[in-house]
N, C-alpha and C. Protein backbone atom coordinates (compact mmCIF):
# COMPACT_ATOMS: atom_id res chain seq x y z
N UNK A 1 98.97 114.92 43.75
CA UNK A 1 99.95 114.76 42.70
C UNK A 1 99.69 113.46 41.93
N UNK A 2 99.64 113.68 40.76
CA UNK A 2 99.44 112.63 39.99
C UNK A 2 100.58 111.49 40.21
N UNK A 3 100.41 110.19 39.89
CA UNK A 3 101.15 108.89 39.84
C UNK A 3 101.43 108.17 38.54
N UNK A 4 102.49 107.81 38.45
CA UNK A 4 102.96 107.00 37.36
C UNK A 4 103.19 105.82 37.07
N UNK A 5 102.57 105.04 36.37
CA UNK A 5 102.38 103.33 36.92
C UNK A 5 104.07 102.80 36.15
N UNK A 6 104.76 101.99 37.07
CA UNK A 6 105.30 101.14 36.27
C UNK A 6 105.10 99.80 36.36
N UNK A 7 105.89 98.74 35.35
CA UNK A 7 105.96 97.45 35.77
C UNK A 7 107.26 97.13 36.15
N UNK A 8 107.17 96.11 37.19
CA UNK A 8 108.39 95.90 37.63
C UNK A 8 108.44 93.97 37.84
N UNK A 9 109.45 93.87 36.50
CA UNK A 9 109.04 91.88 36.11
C UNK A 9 110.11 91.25 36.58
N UNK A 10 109.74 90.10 37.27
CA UNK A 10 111.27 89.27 37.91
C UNK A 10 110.95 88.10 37.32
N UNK A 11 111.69 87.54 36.68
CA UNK A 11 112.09 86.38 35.95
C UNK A 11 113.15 85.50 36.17
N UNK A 12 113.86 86.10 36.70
CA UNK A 12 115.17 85.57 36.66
C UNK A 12 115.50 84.13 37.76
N UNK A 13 114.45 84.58 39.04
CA UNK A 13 114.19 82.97 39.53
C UNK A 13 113.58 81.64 38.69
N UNK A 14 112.51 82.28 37.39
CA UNK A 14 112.15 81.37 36.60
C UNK A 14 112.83 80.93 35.30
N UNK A 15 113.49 81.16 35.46
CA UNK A 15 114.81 81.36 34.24
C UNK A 15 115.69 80.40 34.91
N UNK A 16 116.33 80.80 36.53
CA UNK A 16 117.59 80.00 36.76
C UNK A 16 116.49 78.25 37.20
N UNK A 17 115.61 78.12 37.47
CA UNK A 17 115.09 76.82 37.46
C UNK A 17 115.16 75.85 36.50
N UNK A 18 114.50 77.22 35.14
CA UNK A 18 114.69 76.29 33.67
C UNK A 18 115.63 75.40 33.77
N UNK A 19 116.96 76.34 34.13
CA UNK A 19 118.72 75.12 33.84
C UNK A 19 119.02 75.54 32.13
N UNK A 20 118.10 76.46 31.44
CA UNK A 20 118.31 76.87 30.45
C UNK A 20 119.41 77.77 29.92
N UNK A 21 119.95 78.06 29.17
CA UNK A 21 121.12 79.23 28.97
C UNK A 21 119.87 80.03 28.30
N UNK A 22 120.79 81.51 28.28
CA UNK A 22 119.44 82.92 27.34
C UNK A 22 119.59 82.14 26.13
N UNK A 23 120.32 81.55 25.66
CA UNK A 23 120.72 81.81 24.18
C UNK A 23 119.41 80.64 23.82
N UNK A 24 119.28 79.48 24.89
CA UNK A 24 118.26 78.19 24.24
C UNK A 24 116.85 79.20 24.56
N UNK A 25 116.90 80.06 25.33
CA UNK A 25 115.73 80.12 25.28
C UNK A 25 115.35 81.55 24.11
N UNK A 26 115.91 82.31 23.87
CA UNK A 26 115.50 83.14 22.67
C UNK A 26 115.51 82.45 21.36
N UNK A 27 116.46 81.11 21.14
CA UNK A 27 116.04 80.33 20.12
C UNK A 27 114.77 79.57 20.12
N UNK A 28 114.38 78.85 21.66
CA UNK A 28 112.47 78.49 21.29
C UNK A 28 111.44 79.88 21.75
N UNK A 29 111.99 81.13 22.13
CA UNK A 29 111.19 81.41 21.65
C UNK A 29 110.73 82.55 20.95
N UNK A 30 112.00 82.05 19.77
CA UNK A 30 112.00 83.71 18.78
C UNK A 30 112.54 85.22 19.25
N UNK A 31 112.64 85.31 20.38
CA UNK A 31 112.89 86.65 21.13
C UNK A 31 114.52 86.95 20.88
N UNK A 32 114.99 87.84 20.71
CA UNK A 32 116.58 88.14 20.43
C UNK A 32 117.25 87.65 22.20
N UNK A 33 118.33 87.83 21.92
CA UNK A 33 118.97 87.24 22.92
C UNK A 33 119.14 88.49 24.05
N UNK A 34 119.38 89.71 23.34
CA UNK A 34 119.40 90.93 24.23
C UNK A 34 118.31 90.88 24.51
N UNK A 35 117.29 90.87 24.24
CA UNK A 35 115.67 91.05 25.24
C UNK A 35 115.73 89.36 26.46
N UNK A 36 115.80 88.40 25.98
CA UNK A 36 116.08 87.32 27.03
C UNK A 36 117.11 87.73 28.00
N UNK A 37 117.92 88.43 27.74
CA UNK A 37 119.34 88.56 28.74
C UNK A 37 118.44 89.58 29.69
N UNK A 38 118.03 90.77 28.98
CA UNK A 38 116.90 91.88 29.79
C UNK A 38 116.46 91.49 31.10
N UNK A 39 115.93 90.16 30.77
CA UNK A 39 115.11 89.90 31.82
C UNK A 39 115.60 88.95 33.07
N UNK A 40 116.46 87.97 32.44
CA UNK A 40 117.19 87.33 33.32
C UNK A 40 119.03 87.53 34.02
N UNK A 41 119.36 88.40 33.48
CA UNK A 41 120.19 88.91 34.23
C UNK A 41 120.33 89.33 35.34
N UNK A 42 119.11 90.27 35.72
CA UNK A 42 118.87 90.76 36.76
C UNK A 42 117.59 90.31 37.68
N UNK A 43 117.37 90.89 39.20
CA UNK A 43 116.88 90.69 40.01
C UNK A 43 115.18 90.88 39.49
N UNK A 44 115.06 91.87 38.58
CA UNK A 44 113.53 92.24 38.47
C UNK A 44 114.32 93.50 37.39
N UNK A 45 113.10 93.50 36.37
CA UNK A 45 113.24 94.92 34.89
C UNK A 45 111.99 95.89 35.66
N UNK A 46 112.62 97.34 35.50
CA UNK A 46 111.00 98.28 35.73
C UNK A 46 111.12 98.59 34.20
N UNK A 47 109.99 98.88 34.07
CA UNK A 47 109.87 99.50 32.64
C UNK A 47 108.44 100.12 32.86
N UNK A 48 108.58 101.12 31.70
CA UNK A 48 107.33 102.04 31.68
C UNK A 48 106.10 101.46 31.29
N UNK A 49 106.03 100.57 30.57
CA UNK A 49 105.13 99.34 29.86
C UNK A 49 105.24 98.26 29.77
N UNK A 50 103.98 97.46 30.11
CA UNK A 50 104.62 96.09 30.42
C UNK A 50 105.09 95.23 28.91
N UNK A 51 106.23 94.97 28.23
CA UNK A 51 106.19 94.06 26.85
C UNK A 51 105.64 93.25 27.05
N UNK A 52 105.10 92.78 25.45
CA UNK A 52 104.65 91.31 25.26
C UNK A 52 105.99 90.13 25.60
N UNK A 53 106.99 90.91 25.37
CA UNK A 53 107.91 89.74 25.88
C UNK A 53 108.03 88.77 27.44
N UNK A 54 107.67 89.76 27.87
CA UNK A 54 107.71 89.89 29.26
C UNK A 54 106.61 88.52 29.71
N UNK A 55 105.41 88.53 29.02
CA UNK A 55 104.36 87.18 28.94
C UNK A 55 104.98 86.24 27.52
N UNK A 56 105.33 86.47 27.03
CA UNK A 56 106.20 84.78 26.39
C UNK A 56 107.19 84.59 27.17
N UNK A 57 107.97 85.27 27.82
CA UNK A 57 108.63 84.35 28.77
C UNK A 57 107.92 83.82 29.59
N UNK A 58 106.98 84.52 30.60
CA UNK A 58 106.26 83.81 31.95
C UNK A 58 106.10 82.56 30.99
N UNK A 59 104.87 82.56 30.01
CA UNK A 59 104.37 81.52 29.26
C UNK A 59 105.64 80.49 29.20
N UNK A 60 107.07 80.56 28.76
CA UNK A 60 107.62 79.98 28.27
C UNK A 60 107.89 78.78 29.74
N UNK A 61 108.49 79.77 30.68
CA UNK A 61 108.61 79.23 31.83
C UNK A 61 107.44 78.70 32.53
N UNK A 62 107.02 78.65 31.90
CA UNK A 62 105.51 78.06 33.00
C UNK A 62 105.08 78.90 34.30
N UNK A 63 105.08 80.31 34.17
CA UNK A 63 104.45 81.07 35.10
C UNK A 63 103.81 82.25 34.93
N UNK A 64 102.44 81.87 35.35
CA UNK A 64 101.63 83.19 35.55
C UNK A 64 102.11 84.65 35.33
N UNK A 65 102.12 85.30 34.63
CA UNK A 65 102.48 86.71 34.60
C UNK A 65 101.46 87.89 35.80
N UNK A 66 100.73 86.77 35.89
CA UNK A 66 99.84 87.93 36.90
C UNK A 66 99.77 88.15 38.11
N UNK A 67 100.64 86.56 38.46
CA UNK A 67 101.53 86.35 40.00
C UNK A 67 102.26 87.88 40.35
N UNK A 68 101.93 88.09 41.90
CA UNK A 68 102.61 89.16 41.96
C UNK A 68 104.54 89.32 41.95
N UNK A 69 104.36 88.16 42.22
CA UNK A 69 105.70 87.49 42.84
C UNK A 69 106.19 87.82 41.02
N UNK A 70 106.21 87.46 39.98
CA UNK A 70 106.44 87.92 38.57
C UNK A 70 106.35 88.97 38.20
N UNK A 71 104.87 89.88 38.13
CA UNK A 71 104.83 90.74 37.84
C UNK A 71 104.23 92.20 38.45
N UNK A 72 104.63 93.34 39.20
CA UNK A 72 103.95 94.17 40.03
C UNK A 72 103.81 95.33 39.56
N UNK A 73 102.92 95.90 39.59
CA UNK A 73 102.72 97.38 39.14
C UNK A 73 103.21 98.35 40.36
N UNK A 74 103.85 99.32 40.24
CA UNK A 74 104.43 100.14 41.40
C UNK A 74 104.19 101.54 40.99
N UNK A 75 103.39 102.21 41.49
CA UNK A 75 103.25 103.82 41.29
C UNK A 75 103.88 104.29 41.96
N UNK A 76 104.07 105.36 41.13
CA UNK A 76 105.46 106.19 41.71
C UNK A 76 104.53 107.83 41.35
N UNK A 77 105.27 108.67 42.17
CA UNK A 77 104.81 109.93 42.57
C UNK A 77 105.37 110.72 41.18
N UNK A 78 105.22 111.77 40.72
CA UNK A 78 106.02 112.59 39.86
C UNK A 78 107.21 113.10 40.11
N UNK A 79 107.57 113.27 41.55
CA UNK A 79 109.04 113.64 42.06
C UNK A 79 109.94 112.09 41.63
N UNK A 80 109.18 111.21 41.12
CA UNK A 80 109.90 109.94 41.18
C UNK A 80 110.56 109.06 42.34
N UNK A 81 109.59 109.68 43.34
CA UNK A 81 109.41 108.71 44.46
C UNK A 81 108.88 107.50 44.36
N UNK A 82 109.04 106.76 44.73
CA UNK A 82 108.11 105.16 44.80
C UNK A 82 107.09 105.56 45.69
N UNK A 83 105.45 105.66 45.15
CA UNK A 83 104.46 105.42 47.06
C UNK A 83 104.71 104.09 47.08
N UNK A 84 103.97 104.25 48.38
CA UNK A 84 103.60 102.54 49.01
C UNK A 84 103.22 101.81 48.54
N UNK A 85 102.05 102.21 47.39
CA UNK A 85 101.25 101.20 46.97
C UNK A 85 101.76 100.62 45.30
N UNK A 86 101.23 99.12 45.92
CA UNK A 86 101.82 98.33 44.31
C UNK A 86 100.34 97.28 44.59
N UNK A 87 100.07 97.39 43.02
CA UNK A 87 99.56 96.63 42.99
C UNK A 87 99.55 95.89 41.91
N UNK A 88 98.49 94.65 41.85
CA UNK A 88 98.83 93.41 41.23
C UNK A 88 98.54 93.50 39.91
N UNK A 89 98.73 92.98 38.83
CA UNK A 89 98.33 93.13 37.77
C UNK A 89 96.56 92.91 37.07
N UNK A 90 96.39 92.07 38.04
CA UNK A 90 94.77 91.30 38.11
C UNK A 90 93.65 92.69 38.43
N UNK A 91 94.34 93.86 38.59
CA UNK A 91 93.89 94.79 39.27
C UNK A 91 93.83 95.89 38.23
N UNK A 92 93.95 96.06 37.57
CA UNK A 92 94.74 96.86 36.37
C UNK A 92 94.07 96.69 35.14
N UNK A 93 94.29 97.16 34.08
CA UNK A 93 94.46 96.65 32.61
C UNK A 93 95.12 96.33 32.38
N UNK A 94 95.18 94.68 31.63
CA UNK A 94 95.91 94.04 31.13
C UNK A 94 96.55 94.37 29.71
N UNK A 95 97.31 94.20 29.09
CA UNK A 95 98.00 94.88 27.88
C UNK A 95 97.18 94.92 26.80
């Protein structure tokens, strides 16, 4: 059965370090405030594709996007199971 890659981005530990609010940081760095909130609200975003937003934040915050700990690719089955395997972005094509 074929597999479906997603990304699955956690930010939100690099976000609450900043000490930044969303709002300072979609003002340096251009991004609307609903896409900054996206990411730091929550524990980790899956999405079907990884955004460019997704690397101006790492960038913004000073972290690697390719850290797995940031960013993981997770295939998932077509029943929309999660498999086991995730892997790293370094592993992959990059955007």
């Amino acid at each position: 059965m074929p597999s479906k890659r997603k990304w699955r981005v956690s930010l939100k530990s690099a976000h609450e370090k900043s000490g930044l609010t969303g709002y300072a940081v979609a003002k340096q760095t251009g991004l609307s405030e609903s896409t900054v909130h996206r990411y730091i609200n929550d524990d980790f975003v899956l999405m079907k594709n990884l955004a460019p937003a997704a690397k101006i934040l790492a960038d913004f915050y000073g972290v690697d996007w390719r850290d797995s700990d940031i960013v993981e690719v997770v295939l998932e089955e077509d029943n929309g199971e999660s498999a086991p395997e995730i892997k790293t972005p370094a592993l992959v094509p990059t955007m």
